[in-house]
N, C-alpha and C. Protein backbone atom coordinates (compact mmCIF):
# COMPACT_ATOMS: atom_id res chain seq x y z
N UNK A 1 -30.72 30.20 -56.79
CA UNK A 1 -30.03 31.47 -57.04
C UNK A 1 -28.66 31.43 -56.35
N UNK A 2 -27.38 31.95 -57.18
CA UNK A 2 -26.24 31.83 -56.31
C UNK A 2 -25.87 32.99 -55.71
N UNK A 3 -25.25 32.72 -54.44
CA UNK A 3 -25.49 33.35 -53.28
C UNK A 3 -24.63 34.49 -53.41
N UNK A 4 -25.07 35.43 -53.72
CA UNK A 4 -23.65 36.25 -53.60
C UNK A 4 -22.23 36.94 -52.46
N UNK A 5 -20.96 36.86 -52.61
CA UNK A 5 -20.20 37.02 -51.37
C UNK A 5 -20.07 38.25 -51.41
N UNK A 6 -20.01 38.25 -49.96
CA UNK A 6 -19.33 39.78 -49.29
C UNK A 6 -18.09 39.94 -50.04
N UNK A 7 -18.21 41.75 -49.79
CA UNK A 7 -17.16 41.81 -50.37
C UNK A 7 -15.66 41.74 -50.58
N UNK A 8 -15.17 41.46 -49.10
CA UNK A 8 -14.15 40.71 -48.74
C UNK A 8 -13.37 39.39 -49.37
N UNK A 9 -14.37 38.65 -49.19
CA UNK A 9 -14.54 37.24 -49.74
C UNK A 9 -14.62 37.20 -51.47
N UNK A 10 -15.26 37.89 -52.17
CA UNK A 10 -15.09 38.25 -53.37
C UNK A 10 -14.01 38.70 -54.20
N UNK A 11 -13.28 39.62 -53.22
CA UNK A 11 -11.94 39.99 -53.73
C UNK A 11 -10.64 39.07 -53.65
N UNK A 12 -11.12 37.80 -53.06
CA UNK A 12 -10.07 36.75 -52.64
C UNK A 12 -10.80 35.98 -53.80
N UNK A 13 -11.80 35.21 -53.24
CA UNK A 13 -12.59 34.40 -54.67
C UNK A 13 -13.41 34.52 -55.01
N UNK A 14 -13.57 35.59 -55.78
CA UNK A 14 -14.70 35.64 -56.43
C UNK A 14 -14.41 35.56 -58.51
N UNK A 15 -15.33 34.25 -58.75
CA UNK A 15 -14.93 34.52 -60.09
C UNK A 15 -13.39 33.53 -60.41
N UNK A 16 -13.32 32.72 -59.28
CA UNK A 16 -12.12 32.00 -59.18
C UNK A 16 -12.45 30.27 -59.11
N UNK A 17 -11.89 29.85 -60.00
CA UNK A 17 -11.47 28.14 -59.89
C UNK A 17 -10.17 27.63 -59.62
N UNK A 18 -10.34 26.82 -59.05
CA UNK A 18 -8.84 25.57 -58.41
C UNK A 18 -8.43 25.84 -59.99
N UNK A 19 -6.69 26.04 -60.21
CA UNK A 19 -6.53 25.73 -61.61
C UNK A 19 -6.07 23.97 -62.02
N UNK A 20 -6.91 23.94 -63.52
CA UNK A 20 -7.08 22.89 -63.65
C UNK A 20 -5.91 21.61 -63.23
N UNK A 21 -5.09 22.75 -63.85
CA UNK A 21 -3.72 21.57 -64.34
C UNK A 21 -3.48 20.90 -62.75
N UNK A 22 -2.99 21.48 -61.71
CA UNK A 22 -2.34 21.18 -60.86
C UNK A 22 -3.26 21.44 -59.26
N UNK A 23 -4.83 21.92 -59.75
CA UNK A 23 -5.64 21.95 -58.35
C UNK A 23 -5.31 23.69 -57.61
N UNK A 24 -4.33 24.44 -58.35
CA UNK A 24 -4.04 25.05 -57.36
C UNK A 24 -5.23 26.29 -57.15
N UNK A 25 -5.25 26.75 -55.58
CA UNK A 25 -6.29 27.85 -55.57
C UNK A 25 -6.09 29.41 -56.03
N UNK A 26 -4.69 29.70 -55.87
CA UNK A 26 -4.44 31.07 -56.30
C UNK A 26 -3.84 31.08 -58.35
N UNK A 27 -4.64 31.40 -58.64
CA UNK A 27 -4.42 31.56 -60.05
C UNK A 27 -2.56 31.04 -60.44
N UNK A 28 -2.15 30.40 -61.10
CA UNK A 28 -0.62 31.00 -61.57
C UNK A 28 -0.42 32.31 -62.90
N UNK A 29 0.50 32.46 -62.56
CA UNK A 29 1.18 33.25 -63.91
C UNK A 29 1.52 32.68 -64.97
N UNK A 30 0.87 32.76 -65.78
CA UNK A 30 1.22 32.07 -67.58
C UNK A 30 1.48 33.10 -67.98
N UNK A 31 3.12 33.23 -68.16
CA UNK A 31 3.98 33.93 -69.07
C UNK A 31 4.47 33.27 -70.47
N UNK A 32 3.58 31.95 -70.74
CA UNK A 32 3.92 31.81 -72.16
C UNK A 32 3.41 32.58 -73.14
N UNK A 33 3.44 32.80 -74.22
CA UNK A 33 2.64 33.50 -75.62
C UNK A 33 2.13 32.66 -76.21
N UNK A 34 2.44 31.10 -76.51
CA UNK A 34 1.51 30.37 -77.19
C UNK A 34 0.96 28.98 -76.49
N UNK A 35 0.11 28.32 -77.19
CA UNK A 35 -0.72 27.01 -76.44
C UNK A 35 -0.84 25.92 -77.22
N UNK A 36 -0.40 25.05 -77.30
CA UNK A 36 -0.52 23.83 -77.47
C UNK A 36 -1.66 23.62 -78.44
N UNK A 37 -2.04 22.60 -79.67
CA UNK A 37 -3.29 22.61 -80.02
C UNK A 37 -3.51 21.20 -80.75
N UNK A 38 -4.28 20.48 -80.92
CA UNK A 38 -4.42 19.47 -81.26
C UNK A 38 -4.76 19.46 -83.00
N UNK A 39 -5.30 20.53 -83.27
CA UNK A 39 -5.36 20.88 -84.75
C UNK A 39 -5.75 22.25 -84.52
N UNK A 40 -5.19 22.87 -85.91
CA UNK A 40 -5.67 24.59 -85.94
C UNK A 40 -6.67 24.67 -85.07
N UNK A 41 -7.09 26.15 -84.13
CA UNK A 41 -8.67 26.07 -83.55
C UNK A 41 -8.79 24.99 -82.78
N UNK A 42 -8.07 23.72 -82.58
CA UNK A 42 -8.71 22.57 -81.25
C UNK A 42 -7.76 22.73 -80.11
N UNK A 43 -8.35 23.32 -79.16
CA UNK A 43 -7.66 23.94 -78.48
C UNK A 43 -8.23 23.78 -76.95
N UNK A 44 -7.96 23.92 -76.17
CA UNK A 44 -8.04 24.16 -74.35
C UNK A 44 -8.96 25.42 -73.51
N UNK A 45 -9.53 26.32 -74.85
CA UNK A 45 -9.68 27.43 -74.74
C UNK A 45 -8.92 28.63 -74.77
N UNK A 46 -7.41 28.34 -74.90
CA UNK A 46 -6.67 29.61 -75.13
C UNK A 46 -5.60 29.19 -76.79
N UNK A 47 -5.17 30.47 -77.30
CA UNK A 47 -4.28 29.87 -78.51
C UNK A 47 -3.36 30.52 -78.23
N UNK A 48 -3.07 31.99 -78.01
CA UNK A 48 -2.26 33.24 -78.11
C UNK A 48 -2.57 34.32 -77.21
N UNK A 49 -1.58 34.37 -76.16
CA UNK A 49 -1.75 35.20 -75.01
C UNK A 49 -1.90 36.89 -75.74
N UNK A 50 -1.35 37.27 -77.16
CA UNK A 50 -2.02 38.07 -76.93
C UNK A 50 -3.48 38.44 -77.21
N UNK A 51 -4.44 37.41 -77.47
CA UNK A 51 -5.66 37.48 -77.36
C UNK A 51 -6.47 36.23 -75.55
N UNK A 52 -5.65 35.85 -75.22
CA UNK A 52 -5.80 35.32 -74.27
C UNK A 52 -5.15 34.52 -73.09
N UNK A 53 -5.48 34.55 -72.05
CA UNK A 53 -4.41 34.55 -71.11
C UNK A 53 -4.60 33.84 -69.91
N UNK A 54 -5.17 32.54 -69.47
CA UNK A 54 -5.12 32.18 -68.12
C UNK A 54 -5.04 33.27 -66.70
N UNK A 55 -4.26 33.07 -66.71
CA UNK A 55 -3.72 34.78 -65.62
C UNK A 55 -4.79 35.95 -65.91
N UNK A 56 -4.49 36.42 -66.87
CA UNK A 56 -5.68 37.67 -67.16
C UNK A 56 -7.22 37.39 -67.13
N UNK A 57 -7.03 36.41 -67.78
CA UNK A 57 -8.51 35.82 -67.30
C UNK A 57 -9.15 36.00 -66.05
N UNK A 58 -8.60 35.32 -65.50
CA UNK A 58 -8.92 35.41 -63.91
C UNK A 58 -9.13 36.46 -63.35
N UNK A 59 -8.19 37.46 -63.41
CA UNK A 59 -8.29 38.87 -63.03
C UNK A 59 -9.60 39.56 -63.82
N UNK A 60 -10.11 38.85 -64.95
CA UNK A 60 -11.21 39.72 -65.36
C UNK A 60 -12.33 38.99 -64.41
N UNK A 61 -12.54 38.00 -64.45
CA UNK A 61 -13.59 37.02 -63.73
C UNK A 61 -13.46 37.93 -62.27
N UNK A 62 -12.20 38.56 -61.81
CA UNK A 62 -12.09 38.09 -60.37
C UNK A 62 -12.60 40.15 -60.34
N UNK A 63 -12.21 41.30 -60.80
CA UNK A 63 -12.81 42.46 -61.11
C UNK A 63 -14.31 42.18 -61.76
N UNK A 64 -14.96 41.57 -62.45
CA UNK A 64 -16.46 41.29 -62.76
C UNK A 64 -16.78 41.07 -61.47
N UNK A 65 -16.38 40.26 -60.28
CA UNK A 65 -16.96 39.85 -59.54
C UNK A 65 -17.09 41.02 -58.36
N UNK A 66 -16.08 41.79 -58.03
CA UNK A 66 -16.40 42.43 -57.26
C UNK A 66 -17.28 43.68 -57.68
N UNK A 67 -17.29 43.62 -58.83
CA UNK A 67 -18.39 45.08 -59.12
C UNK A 67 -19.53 44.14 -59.54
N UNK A 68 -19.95 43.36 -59.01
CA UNK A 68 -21.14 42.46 -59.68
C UNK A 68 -21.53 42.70 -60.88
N UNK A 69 -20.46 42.05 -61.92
CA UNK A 69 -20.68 42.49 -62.75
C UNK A 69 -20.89 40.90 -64.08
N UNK A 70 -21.53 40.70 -64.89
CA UNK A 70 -21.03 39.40 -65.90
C UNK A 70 -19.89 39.07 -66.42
N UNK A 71 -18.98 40.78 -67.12
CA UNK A 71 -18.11 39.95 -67.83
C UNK A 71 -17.26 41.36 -66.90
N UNK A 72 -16.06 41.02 -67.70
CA UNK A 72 -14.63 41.76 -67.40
C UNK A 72 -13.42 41.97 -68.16
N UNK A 73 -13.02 43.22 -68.59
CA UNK A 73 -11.98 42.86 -69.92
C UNK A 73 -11.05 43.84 -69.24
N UNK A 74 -9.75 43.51 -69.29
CA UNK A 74 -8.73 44.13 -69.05
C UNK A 74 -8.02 44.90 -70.03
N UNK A 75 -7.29 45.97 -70.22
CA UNK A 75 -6.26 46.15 -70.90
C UNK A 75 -5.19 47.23 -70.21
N UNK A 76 -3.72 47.57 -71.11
CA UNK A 76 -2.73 47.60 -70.84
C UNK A 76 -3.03 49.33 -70.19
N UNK A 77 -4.19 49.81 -69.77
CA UNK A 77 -3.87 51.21 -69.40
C UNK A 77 -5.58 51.57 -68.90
N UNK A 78 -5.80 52.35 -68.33
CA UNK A 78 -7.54 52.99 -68.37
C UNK A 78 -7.69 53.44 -69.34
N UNK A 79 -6.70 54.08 -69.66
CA UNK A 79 -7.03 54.82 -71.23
C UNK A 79 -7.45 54.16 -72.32
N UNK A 80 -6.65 53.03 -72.44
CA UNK A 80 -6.76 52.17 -73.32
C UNK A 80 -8.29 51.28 -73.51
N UNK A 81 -8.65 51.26 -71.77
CA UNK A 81 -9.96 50.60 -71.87
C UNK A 81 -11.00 51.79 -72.19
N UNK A 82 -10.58 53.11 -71.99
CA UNK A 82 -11.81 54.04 -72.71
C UNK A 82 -11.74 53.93 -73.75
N UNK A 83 -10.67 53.84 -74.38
CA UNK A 83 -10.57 53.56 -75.92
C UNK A 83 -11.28 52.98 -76.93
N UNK A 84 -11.09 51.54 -76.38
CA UNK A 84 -12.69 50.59 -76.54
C UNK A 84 -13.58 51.33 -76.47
N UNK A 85 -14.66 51.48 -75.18
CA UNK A 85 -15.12 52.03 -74.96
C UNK A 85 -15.73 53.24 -76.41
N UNK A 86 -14.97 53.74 -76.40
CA UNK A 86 -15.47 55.17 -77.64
C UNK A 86 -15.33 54.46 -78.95
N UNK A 87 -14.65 53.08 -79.21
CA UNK A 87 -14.86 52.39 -80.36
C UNK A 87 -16.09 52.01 -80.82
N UNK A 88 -17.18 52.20 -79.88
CA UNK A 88 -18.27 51.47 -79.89
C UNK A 88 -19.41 52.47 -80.99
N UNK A 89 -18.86 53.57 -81.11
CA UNK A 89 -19.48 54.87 -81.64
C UNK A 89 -18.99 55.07 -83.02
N UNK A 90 -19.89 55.74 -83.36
CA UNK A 90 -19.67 56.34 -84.62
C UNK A 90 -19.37 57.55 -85.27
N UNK A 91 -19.33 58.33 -86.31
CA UNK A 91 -19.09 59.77 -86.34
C UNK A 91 -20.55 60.60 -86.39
N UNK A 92 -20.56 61.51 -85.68
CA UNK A 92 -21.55 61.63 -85.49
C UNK A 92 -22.38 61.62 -84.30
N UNK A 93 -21.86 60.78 -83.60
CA UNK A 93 -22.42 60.39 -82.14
C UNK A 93 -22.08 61.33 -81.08
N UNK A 94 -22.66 61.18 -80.52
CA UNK A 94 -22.37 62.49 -79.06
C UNK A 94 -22.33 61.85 -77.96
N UNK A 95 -21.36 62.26 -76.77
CA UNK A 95 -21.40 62.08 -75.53
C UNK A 95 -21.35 63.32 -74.47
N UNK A 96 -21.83 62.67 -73.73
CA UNK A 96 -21.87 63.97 -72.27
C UNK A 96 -21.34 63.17 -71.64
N UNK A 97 -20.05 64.27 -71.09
CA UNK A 97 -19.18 64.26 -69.93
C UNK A 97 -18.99 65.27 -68.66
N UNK A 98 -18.68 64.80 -67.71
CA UNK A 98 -18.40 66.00 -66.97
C UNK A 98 -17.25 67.48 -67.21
N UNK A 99 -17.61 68.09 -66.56
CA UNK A 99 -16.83 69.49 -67.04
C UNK A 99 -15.35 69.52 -66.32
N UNK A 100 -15.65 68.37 -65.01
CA UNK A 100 -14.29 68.47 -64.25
C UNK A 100 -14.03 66.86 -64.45
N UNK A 101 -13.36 66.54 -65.55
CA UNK A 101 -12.89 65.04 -65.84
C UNK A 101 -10.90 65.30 -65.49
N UNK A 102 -10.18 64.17 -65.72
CA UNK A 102 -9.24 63.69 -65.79
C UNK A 102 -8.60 64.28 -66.57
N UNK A 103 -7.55 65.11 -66.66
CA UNK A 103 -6.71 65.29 -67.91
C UNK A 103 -6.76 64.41 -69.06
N UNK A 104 -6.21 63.28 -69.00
CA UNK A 104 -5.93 62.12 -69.87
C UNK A 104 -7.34 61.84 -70.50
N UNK A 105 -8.31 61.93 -69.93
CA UNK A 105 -9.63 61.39 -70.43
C UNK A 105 -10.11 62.28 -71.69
N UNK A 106 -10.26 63.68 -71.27
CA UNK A 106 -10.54 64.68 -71.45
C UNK A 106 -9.27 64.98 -73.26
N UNK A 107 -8.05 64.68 -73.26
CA UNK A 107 -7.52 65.16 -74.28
C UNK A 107 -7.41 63.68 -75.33
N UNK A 108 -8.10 62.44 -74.11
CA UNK A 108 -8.44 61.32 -75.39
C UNK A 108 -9.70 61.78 -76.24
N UNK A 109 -10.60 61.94 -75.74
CA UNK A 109 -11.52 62.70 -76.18
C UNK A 109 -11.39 63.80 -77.31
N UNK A 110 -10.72 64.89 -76.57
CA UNK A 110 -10.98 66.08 -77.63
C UNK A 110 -9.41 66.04 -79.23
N UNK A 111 -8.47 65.04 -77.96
CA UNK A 111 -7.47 65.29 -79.53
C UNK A 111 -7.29 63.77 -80.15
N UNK A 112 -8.20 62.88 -79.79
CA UNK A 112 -8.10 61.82 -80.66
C UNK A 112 -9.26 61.88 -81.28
N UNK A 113 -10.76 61.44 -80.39
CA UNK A 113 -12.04 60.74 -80.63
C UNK A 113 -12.89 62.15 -81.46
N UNK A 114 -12.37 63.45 -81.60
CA UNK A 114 -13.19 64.60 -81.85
C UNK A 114 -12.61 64.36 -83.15
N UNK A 115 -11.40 63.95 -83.38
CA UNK A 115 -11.03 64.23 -84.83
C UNK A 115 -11.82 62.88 -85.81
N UNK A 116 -12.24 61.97 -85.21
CA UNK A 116 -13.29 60.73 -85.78
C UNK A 116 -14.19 61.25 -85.60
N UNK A 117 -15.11 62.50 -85.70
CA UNK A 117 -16.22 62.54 -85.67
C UNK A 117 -17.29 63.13 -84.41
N UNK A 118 -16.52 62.26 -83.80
CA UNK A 118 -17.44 62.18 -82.13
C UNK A 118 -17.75 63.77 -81.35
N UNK A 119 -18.91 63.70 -81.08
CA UNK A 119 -19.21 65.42 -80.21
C UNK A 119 -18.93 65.05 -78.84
N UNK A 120 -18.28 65.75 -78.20
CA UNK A 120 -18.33 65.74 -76.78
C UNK A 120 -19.17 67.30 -76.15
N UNK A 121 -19.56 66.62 -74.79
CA UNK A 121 -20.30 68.10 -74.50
C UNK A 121 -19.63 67.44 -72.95
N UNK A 122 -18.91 68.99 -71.90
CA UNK A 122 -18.12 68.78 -71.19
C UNK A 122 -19.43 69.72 -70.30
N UNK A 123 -19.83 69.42 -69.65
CA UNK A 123 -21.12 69.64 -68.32
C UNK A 123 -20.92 69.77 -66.88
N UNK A 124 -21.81 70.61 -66.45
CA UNK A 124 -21.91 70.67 -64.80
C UNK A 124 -22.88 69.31 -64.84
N UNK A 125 -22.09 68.24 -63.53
CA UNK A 125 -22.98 67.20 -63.80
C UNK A 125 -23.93 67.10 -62.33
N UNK A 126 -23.91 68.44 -61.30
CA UNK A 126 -24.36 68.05 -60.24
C UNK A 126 -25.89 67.74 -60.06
N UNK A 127 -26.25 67.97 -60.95
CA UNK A 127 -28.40 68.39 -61.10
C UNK A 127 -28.02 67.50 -62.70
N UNK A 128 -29.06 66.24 -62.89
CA UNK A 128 -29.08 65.37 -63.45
C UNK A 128 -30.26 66.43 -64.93
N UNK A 129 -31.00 67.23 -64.13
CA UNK A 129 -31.64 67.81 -64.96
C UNK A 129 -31.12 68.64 -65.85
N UNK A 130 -29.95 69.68 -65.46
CA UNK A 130 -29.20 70.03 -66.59
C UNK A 130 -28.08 69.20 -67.78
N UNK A 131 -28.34 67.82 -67.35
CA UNK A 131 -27.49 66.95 -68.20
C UNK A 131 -28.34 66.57 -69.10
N UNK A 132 -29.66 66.67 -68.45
CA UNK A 132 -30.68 66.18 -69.24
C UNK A 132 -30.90 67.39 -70.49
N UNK A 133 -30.79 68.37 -70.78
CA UNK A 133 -30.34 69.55 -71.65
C UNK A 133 -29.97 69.43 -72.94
N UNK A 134 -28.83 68.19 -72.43
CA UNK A 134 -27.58 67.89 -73.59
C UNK A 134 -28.11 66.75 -74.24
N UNK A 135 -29.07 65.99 -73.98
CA UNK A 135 -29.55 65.05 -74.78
C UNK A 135 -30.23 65.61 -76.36
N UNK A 136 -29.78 64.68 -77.11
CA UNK A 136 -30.31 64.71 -78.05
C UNK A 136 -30.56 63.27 -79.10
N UNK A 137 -31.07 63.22 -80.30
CA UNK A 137 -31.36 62.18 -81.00
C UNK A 137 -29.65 61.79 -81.02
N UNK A 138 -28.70 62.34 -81.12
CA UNK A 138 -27.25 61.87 -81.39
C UNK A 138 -26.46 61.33 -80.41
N UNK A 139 -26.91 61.32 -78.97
CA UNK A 139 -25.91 61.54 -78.18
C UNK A 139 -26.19 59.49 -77.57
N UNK A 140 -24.80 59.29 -77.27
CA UNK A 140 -25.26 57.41 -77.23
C UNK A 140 -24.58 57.20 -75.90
N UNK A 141 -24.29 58.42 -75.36
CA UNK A 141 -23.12 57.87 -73.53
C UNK A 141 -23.27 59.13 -73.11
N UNK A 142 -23.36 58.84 -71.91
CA UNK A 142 -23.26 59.84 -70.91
C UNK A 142 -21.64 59.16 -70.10
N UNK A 143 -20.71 60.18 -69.72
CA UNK A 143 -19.83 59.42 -69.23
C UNK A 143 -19.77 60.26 -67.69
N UNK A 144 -19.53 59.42 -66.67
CA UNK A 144 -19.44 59.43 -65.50
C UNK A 144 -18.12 59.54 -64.98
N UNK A 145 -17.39 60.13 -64.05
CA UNK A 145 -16.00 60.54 -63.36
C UNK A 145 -16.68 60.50 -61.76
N UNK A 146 -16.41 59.74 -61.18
CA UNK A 146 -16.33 60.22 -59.71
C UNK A 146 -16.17 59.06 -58.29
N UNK A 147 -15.72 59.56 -57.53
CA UNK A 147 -15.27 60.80 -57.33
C UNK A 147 -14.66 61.86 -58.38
N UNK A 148 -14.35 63.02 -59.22
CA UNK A 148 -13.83 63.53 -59.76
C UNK A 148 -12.14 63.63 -60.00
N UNK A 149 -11.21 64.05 -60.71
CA UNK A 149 -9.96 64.08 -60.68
C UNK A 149 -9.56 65.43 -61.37
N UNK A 150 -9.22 66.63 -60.81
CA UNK A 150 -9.04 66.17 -59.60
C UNK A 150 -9.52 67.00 -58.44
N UNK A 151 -10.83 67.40 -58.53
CA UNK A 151 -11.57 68.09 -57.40
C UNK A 151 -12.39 67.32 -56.66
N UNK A 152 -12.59 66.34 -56.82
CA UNK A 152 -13.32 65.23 -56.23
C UNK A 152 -14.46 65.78 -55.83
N UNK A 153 -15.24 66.43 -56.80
CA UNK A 153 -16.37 66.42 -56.97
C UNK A 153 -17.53 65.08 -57.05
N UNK A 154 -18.74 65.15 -56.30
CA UNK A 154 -19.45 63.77 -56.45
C UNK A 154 -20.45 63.68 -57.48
N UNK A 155 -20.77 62.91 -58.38
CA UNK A 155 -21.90 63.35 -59.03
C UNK A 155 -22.70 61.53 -58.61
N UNK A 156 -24.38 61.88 -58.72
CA UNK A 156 -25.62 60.98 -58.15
C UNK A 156 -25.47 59.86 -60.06
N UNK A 157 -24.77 59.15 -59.55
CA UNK A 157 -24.71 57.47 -60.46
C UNK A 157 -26.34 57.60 -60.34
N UNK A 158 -27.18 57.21 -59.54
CA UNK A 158 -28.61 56.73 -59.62
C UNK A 158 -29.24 58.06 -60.15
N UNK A 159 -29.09 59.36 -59.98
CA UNK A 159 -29.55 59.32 -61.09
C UNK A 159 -29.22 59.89 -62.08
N UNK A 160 -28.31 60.00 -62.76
CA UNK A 160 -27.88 59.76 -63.71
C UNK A 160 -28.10 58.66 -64.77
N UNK A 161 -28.15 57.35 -64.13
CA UNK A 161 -28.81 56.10 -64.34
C UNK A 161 -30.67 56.04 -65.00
N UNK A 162 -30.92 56.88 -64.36
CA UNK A 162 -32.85 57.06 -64.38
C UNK A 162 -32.52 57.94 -65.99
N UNK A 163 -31.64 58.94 -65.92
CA UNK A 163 -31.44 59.50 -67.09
C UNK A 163 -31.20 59.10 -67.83
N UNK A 164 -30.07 58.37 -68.40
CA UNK A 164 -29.76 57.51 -69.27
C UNK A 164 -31.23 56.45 -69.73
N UNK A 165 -31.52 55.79 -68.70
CA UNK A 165 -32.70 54.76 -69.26
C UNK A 165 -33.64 55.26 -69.62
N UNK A 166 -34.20 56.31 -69.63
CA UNK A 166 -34.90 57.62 -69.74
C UNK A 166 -34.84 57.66 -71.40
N UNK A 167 -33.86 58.25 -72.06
CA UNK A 167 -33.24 59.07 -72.64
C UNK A 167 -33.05 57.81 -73.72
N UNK A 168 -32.76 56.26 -73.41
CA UNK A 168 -32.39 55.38 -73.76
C UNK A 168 -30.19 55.45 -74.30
N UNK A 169 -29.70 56.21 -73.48
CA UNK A 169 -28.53 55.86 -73.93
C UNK A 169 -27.70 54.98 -72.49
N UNK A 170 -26.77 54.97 -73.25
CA UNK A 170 -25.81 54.11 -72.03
C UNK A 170 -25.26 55.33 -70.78
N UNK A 171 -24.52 54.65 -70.03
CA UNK A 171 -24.27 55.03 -69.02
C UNK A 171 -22.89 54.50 -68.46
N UNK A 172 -21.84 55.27 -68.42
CA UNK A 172 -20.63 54.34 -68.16
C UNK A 172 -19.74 55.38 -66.70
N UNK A 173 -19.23 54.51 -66.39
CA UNK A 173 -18.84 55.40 -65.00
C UNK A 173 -17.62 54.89 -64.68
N UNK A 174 -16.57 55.92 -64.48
CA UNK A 174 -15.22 56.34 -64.12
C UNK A 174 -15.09 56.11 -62.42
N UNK A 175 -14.68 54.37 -62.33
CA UNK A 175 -14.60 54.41 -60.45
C UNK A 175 -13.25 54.33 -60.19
N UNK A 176 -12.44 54.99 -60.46
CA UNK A 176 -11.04 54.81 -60.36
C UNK A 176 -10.99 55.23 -58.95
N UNK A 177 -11.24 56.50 -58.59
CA UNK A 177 -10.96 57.13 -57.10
C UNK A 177 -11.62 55.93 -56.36
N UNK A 178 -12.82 55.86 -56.13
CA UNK A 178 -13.47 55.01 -55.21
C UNK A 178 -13.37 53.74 -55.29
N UNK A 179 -12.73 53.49 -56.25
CA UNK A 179 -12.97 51.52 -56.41
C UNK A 179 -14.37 50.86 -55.65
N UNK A 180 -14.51 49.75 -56.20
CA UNK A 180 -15.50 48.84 -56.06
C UNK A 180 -15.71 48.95 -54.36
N UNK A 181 -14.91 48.87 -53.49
CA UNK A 181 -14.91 48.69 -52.27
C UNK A 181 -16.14 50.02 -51.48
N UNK A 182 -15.97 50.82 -52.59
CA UNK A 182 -17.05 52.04 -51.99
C UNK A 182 -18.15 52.59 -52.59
N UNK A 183 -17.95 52.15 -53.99
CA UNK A 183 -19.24 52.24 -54.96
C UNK A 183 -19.26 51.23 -55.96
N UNK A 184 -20.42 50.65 -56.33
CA UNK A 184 -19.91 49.76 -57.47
C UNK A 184 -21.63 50.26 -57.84
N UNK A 185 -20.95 50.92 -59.45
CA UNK A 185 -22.01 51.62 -60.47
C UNK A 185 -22.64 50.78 -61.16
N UNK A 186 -22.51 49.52 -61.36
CA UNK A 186 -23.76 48.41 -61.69
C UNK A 186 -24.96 48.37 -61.11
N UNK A 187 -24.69 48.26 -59.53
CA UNK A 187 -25.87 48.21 -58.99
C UNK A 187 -26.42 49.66 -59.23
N UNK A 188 -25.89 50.64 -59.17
CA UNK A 188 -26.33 51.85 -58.99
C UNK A 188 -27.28 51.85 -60.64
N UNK A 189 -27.64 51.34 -61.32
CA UNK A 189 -27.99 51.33 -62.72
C UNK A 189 -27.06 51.68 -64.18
N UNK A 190 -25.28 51.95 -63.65
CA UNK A 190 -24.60 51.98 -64.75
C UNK A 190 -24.84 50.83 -65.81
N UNK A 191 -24.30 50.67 -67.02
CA UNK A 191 -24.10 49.90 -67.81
C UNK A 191 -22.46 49.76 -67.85
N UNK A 192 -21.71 50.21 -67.79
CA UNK A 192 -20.23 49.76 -67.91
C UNK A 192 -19.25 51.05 -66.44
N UNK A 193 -18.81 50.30 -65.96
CA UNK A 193 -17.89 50.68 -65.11
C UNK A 193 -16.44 50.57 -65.58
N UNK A 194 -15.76 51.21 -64.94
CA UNK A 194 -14.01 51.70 -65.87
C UNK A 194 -13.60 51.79 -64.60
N UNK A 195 -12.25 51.31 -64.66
CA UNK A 195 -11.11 51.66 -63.68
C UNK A 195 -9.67 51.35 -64.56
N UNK A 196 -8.90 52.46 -63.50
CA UNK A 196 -7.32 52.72 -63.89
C UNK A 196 -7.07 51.75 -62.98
N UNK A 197 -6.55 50.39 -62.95
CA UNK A 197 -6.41 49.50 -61.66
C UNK A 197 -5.33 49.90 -61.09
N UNK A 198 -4.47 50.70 -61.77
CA UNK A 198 -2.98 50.88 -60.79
C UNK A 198 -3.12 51.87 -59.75
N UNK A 199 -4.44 52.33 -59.59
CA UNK A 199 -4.46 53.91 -58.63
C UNK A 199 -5.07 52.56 -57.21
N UNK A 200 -6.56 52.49 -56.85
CA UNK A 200 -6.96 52.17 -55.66
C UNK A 200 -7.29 50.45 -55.98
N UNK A 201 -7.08 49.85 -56.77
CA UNK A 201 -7.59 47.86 -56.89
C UNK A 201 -6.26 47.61 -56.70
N UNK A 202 -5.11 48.09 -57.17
CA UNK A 202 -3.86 47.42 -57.18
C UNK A 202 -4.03 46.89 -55.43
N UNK A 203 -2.96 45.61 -55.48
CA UNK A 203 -2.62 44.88 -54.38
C UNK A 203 -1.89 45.64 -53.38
N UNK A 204 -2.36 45.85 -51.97
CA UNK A 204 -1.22 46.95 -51.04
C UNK A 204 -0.10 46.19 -50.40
């Protein structure tokens, strides 16, 4: 079994290899857009930075690692990664959210993802039992905020977690305030964790 690092040590290397070309230990910056190929598709593992990226890579390997997590996908905003996120749904589908979410979250939701279909139900999330209320045959996420933004309200990941597996839907959780360093919602039984990296992961 491999050993897992503290979390110190994780945020330096975790999810990290010597790079190939030149041995080195700290990732470089590949600011090219394209890759070399021996025929269409025979390739090094990358073709086109904007589907793949050395550099970004790493940073996903190296965020998977500190939320113990398998994989890691980056993109150009949090928003953008909820975005995904609500791609995964259909019309029709329902989610429960908290009642005290994020501005930005909250009007991706009601003035983009409501006009595809999607129900949102905006909840007191402190008692897991009144979330439990909002379940129904439709509903496929429960979405998680917390600390809160911006009352920093706390809501219980575990159980919330018991609910979801319960209930059989997913479970995704908003760690932007707290970053990995103070909660990491995998272990807690999330299924997908979210961060805005420019608020508390960015480099100080």
């Amino acid at each position: 079994m491999k050993k897992k690092l503290r979390f110190n040590s994780a945020t330096i290397h975790g999810g990290q290899t010597p790079d190939p070309a030149y041995g080195a230990v700290m990732p470089p910056i590949y600011q090219t857009s394209t890759y070399a190929q021996s025929s269409p598709g025979d390739h090094k593992g990358f073709e086109y930075s904007r589907t793949h990226n050395p550099t970004r890579s790493a940073l996903e390997r190296s965020i998977a690692s500190i939320e113990n997590g398998q994989h890691g996908l980056t993109y150009a905003s949090g928003l953008a990664a909820m975005d995904a996120v609500m791609k995964l749904f259909s019309p029709g589908d329902e989610v429960i959210s908290t009642n005290d979410l994020y501005g930005g979250s909250y009007r991706l939701f009601t003035k983009i993802f409501e006009n595809y279909g999607l129900k949102f139900h905006f909840v007191d999330m402190q008692d897991p039992n009144h979330v439990a209320e909002y379940v129904n045959k439709n509903t496929k996420l429960i979405w998680v905020e917390t600390p809160t933004n911006p009352m920093m309200n706390i809501i219980d990941i575990k159980g919330m977690a018991a609910l979801a597996k319960l209930k059989n839907v997913l479970l995704a959780v908003d760690n932007t305030f707290a970053s990995p360093y103070l909660q990491q919602p995998l272990d807690l039984g999330a299924d997908i964790v979210m961060h805005s990296a420019t608020k508390y992961c960015r480099s100080q």
